[in-house]
N, C-alpha and C. Protein backbone atom coordinates (compact mmCIF):
# COMPACT_ATOMS: atom_id res chain seq x y z
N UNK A 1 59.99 88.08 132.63
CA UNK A 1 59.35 89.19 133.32
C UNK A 1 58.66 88.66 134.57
N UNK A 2 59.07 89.07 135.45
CA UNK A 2 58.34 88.87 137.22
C UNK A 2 57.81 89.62 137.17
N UNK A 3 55.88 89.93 136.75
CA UNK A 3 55.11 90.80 137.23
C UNK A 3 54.62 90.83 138.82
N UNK A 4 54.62 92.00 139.05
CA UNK A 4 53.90 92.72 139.85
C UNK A 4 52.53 92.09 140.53
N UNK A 5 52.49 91.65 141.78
CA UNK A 5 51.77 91.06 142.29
C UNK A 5 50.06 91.78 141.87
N UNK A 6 48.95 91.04 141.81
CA UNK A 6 47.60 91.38 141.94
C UNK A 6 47.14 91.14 143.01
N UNK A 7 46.08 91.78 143.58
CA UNK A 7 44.70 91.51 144.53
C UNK A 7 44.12 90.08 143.88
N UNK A 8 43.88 89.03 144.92
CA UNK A 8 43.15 87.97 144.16
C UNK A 8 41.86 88.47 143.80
N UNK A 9 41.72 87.70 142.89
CA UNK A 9 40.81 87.86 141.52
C UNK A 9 40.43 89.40 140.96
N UNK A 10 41.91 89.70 140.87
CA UNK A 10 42.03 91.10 140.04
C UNK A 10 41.81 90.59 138.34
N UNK A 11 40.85 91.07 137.83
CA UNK A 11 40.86 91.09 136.03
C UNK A 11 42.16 91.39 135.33
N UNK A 12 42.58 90.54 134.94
CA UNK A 12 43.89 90.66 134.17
C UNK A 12 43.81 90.17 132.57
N UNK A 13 44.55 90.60 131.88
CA UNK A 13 45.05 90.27 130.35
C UNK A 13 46.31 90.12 130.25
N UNK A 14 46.90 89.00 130.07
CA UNK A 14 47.96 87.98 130.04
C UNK A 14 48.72 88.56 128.55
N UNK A 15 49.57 89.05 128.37
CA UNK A 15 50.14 89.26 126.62
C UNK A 15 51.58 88.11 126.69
N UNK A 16 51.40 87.12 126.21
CA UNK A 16 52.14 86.05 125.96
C UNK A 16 53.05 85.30 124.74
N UNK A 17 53.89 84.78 124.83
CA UNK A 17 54.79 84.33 123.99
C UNK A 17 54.29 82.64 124.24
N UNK A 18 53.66 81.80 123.12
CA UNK A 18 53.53 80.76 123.23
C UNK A 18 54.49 79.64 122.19
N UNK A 19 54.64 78.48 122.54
CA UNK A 19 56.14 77.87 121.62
C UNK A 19 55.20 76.98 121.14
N UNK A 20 55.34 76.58 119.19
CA UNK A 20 54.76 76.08 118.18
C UNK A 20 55.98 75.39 117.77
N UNK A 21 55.19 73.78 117.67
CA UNK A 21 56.16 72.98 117.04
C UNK A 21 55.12 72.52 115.76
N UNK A 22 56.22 71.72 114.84
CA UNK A 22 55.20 71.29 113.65
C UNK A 22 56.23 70.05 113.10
N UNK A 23 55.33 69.05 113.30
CA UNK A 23 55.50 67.67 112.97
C UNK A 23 55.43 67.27 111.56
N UNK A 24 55.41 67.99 110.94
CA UNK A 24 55.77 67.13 109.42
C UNK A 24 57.45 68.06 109.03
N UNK A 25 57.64 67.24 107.68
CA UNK A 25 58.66 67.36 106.98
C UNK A 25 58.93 69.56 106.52
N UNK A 26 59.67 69.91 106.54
CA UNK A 26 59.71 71.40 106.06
C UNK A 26 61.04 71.83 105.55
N UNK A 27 60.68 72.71 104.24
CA UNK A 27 61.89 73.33 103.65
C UNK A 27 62.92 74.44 104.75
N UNK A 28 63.97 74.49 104.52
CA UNK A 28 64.62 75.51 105.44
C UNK A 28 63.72 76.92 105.27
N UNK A 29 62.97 77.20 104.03
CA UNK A 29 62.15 78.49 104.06
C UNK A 29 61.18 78.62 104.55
N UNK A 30 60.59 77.63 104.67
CA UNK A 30 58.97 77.22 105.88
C UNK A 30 59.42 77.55 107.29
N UNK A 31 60.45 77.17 107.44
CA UNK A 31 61.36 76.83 108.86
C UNK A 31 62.05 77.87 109.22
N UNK A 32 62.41 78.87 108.71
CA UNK A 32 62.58 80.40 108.43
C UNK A 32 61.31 81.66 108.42
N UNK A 33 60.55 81.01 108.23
CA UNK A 33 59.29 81.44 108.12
C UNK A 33 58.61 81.56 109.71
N UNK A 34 59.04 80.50 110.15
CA UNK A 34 58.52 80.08 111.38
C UNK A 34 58.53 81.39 112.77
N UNK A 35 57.55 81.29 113.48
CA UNK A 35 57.49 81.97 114.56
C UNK A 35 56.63 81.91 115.88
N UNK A 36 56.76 82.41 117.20
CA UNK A 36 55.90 81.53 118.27
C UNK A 36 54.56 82.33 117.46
N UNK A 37 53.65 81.82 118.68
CA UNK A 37 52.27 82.02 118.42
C UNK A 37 52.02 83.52 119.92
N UNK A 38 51.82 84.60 119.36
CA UNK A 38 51.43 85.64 120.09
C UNK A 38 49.99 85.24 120.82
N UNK A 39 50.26 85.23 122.52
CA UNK A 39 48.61 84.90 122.90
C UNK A 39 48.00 86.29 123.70
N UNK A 40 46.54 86.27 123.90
CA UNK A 40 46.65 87.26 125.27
C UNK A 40 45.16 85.97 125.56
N UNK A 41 45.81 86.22 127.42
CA UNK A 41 44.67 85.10 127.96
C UNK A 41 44.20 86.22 128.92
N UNK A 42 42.86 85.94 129.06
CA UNK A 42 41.93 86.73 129.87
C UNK A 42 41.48 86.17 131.04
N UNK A 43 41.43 86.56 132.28
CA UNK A 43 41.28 85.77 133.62
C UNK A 43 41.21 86.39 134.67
N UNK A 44 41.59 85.82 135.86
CA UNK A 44 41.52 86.66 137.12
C UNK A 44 42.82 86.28 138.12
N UNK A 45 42.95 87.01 138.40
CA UNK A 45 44.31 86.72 138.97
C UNK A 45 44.22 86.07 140.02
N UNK A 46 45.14 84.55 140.00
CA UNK A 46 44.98 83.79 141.39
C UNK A 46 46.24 84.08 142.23
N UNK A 47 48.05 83.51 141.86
CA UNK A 47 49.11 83.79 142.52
C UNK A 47 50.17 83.83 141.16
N UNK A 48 51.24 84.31 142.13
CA UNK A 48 52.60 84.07 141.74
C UNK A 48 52.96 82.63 142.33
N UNK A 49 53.38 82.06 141.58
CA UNK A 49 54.37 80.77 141.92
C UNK A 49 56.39 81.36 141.12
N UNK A 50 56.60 80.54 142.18
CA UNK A 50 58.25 80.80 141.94
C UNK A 50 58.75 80.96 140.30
N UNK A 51 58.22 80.42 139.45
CA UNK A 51 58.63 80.80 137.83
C UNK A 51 57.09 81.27 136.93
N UNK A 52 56.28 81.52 137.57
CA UNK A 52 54.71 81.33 136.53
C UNK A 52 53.35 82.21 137.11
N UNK A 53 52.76 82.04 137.15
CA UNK A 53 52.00 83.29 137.15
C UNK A 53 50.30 82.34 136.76
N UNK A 54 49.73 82.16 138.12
CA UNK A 54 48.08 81.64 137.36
C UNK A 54 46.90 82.09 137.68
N UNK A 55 46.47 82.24 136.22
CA UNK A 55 44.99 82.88 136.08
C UNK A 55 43.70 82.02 135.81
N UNK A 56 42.78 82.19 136.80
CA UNK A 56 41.31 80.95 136.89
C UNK A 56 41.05 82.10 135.35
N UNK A 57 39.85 81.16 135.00
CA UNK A 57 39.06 81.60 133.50
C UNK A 57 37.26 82.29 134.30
N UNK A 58 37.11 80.96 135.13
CA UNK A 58 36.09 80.67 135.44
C UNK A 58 36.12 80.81 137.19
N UNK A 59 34.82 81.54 137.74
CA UNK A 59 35.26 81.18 139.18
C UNK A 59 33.40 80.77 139.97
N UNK A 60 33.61 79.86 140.41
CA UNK A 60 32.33 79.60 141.58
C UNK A 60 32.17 80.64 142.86
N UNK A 61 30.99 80.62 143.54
CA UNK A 61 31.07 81.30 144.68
C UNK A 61 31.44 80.71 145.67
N UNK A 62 32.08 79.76 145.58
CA UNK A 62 33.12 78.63 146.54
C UNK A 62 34.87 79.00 145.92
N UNK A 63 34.78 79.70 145.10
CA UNK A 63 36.34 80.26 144.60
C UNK A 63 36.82 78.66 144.06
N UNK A 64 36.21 77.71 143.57
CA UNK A 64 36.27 76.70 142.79
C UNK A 64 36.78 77.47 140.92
N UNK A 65 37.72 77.29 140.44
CA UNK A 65 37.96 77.45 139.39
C UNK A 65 38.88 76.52 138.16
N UNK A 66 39.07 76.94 137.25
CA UNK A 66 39.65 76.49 136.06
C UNK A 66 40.61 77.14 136.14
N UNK A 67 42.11 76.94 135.45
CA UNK A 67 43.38 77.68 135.63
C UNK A 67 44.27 77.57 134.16
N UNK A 68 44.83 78.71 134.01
CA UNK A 68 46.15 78.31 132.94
C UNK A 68 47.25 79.17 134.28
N UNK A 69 48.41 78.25 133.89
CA UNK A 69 49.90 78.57 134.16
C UNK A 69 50.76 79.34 133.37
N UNK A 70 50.97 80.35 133.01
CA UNK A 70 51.84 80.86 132.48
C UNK A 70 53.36 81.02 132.83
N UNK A 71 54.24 80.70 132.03
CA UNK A 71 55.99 80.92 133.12
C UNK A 71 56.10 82.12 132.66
N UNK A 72 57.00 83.65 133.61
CA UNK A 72 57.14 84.50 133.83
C UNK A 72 57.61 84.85 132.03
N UNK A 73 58.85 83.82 131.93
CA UNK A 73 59.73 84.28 131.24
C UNK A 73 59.19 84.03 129.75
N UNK A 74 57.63 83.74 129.23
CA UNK A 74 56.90 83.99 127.64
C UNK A 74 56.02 84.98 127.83
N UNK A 75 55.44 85.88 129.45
CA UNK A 75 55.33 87.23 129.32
C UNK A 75 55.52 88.30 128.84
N UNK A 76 54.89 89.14 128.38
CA UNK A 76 55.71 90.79 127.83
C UNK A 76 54.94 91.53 128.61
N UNK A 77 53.59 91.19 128.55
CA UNK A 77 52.91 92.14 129.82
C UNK A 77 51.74 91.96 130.20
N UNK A 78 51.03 92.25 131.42
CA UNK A 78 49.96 91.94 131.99
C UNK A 78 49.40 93.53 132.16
N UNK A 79 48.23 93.68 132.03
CA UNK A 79 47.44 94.54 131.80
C UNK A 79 45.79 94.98 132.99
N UNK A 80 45.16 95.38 134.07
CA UNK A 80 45.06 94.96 134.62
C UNK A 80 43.51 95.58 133.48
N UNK A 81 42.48 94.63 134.19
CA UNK A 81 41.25 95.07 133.58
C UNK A 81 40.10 95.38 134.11
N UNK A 82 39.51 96.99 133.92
CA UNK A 82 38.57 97.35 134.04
C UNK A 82 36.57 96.48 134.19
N UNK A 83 36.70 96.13 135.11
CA UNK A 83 35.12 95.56 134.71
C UNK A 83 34.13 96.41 135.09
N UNK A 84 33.44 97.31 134.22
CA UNK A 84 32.35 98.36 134.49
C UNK A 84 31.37 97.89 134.69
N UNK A 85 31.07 99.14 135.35
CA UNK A 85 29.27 98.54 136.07
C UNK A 85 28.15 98.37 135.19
N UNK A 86 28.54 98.36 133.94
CA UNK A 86 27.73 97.76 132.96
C UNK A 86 28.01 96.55 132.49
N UNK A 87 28.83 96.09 133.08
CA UNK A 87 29.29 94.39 132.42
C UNK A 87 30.19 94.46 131.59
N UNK A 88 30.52 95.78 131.07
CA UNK A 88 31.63 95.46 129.80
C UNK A 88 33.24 95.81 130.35
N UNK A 89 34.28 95.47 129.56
CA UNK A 89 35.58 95.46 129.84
C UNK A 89 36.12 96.27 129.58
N UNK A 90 36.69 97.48 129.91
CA UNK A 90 37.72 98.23 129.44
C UNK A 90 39.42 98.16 130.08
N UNK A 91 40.10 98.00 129.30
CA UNK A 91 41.81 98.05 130.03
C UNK A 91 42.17 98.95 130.64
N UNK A 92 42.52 99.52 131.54
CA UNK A 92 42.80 100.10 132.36
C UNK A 92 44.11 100.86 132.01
N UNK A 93 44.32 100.60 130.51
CA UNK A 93 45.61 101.49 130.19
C UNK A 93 45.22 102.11 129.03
């Protein structure tokens, strides 16, 4: 999924497909069992890069921040988010 560009540091909610490996020994039914790890990451929208999509966590009043990378294609959807003038969050959908 190639989302839809944001306004920098638009409030966003990330709904993600993350990949789980597991290092010990497992029956084919454990291993059948198996599935990614559903994420949603909360942030602010910095850019699009050519396969990924990154959101700061944290931002300074120098626009100094912290970042995750997400690639387009463990997306399902981005959500944009409400920040009310009371401090609290509502989704915008």
């Amino acid at each position: 999924m190639r989302p839809k560009r944001f306004k920098k540091f638009t409030p966003i909610a990330v709904y993600w497909e993350d990949i789980v490996s597991e290092s010990k020994w497992n029956t084919p039914s454990d291993i059948d069992k198996a599935k990614t790890a559903s994420v949603i990451t909360l942030g602010f929208f910095l850019k699009n890069k050519k396969k990924a999509i990154i959101v700061a966590h944290n931002l300074t009043d120098d626009s100094e921040s912290d970042y995750t990378i997400i690639p387009f294609g463990c997306i399902s959807k981005i959500i944009p988010i409400d920040i009310g003038d009371k401090g609290g969050c509502r989704s915008k959908n």
